[in-house]
Structures are given as structure tokens and as C-alpha cells.
N, C-alpha and C. Protein backbone atom coordinates (compact mmCIF):
# COMPACT_ATOMS: atom_id res chain seq x y z
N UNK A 1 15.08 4.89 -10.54
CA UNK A 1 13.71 5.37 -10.63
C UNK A 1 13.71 6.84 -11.03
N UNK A 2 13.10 6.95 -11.84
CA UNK A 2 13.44 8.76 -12.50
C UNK A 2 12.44 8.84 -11.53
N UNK A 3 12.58 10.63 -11.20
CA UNK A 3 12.03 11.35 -10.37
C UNK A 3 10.77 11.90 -11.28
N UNK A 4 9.55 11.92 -10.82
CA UNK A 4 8.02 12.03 -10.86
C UNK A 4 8.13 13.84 -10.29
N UNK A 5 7.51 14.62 -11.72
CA UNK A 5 7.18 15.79 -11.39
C UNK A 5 5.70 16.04 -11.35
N UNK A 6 5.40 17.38 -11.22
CA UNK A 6 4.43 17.80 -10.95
C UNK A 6 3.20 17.70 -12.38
N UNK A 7 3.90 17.68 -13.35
CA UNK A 7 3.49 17.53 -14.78
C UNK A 7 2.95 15.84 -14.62
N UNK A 8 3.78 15.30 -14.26
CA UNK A 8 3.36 13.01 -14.56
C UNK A 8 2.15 13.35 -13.84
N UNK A 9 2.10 13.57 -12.26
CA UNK A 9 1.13 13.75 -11.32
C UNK A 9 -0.10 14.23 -11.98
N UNK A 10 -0.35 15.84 -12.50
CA UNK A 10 -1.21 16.24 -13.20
C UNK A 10 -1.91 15.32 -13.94
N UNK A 11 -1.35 14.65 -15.07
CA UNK A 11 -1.98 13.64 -15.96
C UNK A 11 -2.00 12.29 -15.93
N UNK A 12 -2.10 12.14 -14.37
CA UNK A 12 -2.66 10.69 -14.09
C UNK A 12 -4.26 10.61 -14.60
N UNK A 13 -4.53 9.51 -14.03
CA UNK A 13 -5.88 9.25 -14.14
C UNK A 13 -6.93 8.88 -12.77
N UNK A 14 -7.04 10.36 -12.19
CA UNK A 14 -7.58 10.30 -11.00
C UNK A 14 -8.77 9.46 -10.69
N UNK A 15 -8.89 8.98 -9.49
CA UNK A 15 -10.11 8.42 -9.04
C UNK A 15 -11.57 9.84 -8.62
N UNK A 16 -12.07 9.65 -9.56
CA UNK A 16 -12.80 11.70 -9.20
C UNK A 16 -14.37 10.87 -8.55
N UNK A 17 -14.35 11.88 -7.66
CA UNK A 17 -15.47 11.18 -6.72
C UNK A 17 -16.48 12.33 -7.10
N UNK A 18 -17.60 12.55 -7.24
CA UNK A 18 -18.68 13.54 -7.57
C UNK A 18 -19.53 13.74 -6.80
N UNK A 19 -20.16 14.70 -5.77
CA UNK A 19 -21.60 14.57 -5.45
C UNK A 19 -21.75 15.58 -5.04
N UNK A 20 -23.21 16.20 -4.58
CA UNK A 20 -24.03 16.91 -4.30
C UNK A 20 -24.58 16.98 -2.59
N UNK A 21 -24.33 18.43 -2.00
CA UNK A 21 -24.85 18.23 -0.93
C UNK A 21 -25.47 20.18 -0.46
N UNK A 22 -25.68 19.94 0.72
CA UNK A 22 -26.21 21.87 1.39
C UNK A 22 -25.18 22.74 1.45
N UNK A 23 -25.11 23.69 1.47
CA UNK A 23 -24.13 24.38 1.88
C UNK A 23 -25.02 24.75 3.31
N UNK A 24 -24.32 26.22 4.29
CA UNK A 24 -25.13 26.23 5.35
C UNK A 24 -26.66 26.79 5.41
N UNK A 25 -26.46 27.36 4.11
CA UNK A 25 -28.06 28.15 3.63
C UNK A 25 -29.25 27.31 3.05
N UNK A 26 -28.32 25.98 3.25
CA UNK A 26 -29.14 25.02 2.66
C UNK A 26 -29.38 25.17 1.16
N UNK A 27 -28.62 25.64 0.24
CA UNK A 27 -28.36 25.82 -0.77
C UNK A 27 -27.24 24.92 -1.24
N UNK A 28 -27.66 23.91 -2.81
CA UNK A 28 -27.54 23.32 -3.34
C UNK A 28 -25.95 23.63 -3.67
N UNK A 29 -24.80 22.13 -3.58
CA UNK A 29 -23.26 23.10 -4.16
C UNK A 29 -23.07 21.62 -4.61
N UNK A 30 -22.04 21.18 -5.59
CA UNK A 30 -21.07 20.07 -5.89
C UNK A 30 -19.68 20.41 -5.88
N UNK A 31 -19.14 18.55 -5.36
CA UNK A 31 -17.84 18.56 -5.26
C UNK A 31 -17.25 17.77 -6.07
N UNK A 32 -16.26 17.67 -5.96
CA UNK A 32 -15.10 17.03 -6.55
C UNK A 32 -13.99 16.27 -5.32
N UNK A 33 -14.29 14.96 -4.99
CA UNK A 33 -12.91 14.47 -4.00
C UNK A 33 -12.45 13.75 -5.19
N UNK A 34 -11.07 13.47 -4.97
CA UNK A 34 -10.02 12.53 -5.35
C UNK A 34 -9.60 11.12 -4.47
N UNK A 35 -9.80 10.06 -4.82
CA UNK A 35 -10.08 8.84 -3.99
C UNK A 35 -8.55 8.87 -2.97
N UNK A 36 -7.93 8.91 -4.39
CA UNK A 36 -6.13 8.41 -3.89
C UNK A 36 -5.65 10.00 -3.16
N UNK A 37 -5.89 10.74 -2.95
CA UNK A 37 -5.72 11.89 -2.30
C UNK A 37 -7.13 12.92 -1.25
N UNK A 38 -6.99 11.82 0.14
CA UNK A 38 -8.55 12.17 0.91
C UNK A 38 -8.78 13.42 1.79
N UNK A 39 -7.52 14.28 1.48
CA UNK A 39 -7.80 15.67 1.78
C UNK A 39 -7.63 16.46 0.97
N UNK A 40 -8.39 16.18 -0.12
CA UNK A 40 -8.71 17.02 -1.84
C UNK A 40 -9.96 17.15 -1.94
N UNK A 41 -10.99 18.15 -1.69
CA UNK A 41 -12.24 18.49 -1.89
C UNK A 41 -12.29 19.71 -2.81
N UNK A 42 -13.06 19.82 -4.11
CA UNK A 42 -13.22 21.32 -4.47
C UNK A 42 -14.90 21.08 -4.51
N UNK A 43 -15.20 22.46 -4.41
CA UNK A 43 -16.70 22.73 -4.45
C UNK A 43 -17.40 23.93 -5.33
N UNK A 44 -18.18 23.68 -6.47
CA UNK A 44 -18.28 24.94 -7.05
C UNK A 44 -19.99 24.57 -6.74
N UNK A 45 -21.22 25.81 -7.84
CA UNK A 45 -22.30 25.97 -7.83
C UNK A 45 -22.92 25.03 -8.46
N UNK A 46 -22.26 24.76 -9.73
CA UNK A 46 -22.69 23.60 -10.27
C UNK A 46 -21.63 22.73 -10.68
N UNK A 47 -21.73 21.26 -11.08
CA UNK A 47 -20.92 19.67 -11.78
C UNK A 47 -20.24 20.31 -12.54
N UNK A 48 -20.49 21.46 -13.34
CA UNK A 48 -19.90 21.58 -15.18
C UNK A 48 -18.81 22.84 -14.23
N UNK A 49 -18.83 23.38 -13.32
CA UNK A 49 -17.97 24.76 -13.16
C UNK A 49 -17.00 23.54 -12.62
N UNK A 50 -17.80 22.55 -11.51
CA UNK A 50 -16.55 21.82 -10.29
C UNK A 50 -15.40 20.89 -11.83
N UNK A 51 -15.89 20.97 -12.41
CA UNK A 51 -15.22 19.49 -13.61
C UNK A 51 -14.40 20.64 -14.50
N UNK A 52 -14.61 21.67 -14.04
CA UNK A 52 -13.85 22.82 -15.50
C UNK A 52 -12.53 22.84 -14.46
N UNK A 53 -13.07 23.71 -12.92
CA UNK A 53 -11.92 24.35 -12.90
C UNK A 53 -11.40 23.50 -11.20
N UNK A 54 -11.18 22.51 -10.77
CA UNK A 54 -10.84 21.33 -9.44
C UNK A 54 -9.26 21.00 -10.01
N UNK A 55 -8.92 21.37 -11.44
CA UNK A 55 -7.36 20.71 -11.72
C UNK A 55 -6.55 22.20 -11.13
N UNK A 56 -7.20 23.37 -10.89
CA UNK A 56 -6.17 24.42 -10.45
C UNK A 56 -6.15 23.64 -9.20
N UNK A 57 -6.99 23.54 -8.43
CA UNK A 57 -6.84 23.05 -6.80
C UNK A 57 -5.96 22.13 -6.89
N UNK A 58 -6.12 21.20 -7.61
CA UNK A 58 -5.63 19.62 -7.28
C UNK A 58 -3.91 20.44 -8.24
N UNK A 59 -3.38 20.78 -8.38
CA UNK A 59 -2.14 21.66 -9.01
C UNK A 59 -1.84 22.11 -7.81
N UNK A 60 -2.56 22.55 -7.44
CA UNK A 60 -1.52 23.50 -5.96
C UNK A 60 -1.48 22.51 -4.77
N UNK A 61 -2.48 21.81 -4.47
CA UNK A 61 -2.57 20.37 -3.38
C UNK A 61 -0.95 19.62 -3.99
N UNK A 62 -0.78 19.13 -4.82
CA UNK A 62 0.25 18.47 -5.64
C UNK A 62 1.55 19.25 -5.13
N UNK A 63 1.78 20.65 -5.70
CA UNK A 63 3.04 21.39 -4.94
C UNK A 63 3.22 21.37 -4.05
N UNK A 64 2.27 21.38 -3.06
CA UNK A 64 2.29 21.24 -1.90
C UNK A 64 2.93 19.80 -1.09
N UNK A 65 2.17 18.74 -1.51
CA UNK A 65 2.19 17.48 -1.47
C UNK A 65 3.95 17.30 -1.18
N UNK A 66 4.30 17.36 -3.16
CA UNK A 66 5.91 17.24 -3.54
C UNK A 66 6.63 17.70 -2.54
N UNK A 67 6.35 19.08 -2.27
CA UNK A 67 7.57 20.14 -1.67
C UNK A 67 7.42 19.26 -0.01
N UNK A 68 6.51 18.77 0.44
CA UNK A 68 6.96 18.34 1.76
C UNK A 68 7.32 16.90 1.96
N UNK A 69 7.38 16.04 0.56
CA UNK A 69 8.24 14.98 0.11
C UNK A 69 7.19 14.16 0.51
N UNK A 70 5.88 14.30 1.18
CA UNK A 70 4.54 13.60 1.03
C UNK A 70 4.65 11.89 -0.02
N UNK A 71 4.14 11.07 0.38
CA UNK A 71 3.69 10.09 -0.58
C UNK A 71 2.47 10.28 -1.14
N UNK A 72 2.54 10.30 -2.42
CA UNK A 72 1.30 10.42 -3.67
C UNK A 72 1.39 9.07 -3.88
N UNK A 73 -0.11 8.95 -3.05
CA UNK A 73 -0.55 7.58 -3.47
C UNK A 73 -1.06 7.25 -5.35
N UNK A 74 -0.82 6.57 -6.18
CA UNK A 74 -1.18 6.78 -7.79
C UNK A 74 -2.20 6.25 -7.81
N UNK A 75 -3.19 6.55 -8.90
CA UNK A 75 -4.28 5.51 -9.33
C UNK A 75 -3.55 4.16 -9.21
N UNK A 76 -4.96 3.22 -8.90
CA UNK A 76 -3.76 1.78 -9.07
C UNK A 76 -2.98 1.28 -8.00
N UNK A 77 -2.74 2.22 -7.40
CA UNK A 77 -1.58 1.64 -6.37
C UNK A 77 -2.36 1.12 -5.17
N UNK A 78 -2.26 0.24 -4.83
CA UNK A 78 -3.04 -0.39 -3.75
C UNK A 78 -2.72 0.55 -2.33
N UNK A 79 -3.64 0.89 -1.75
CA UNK A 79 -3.42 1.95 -0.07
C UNK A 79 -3.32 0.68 1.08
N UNK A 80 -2.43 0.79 1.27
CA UNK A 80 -1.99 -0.20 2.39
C UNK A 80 -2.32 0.02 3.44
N UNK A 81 -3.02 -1.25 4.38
CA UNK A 81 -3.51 -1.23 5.48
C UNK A 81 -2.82 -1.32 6.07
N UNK A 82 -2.88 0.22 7.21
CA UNK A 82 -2.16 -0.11 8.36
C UNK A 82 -2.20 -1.26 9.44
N UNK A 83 -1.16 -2.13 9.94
CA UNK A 83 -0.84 -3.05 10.31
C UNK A 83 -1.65 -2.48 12.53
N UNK A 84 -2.77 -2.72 12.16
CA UNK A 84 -3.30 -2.05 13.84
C UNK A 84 -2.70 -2.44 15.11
N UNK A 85 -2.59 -3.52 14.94
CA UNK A 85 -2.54 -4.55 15.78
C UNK A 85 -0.73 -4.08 16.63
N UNK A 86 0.13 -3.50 15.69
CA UNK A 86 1.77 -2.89 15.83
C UNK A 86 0.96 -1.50 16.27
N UNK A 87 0.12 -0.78 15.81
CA UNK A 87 -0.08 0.59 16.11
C UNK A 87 -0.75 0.99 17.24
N UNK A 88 -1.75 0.00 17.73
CA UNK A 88 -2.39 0.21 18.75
C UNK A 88 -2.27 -0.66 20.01
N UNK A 89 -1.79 -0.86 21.29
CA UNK A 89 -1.48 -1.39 22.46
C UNK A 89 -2.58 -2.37 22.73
């Protein structure tokens, strides 16, 4: 299995989740989650800033990810249900 860098990762084809919510001023912000990665949020002022600049974030989430040998779940790849029933008494 060749080894998967930070470059393959980059140019997958993310699951990009979009929406709109308050900030605490009750002022209007959008995000950006990533389906296959559920602690990836970026948030800019507006859709067109969050869609320009969420690949620096999701670049450094990724180094991060790699360097602690993390599983990167891929587009596609089915997220496996944990088996509860072994996990919980």
C-alpha cells in the first residue's frame, strides 16, 4: 500500500457541508464542516470568503491528523459502526 501524503488528502473530494447560523451578537456568519472529518468547522462572514479560504484550515487539520497517525476517514469509505453492544456493559 503506498503511503498517502498530505498532497492525495488535499485533493480528495470532500463531503463539504454548508450553512448559516448567529454568531453571539446575533450576527449573521457561514461555515464550512467536512462530513468524513467531524471536528473540521471553518467560519467566515460570508459562503464566497468560507469556500475561498476553509482549504488553509482543512491543510493544517490534515498535518495534524497524519503526524498523530489518526485515521482519515476518505470520501466513500463507509464510517463504521461501532459495535455498542462490546462497548457498553
Amino acid at each position: 500500500m503506498a503511503n498517502k501524503d498530505l498532497d492525495y488528502y488535499l485533493n480528495l473530494n470532500w463531503t463539504l457541508i454548508e450553512g448559516e447560523d448567529l454568531d453571539f451578537d446575533g450576527n449573521p456568519y457561514h461555515y464550512i464542516e467536512i462530513k468524513e472529518i467531524p471536528s473540521f468547522v471553518f467560519c467566515a462572514k460570508t459562503i464566497e470568503k468560507a469556500r475561498e479560504n476553509y482549504k488553509r484550515q482543512l491543510k493544517l487539520t490534515l498535518i495534524v491528523m497524519l503526524e498523530s497517525g489518526e485515521h482519515i476517514i476518505e470520501p466513500g469509505e463507509e464510517d463504521e459502526e461501532p459495535d455498542w453492544e462490546s462497548l457498553c456493559p
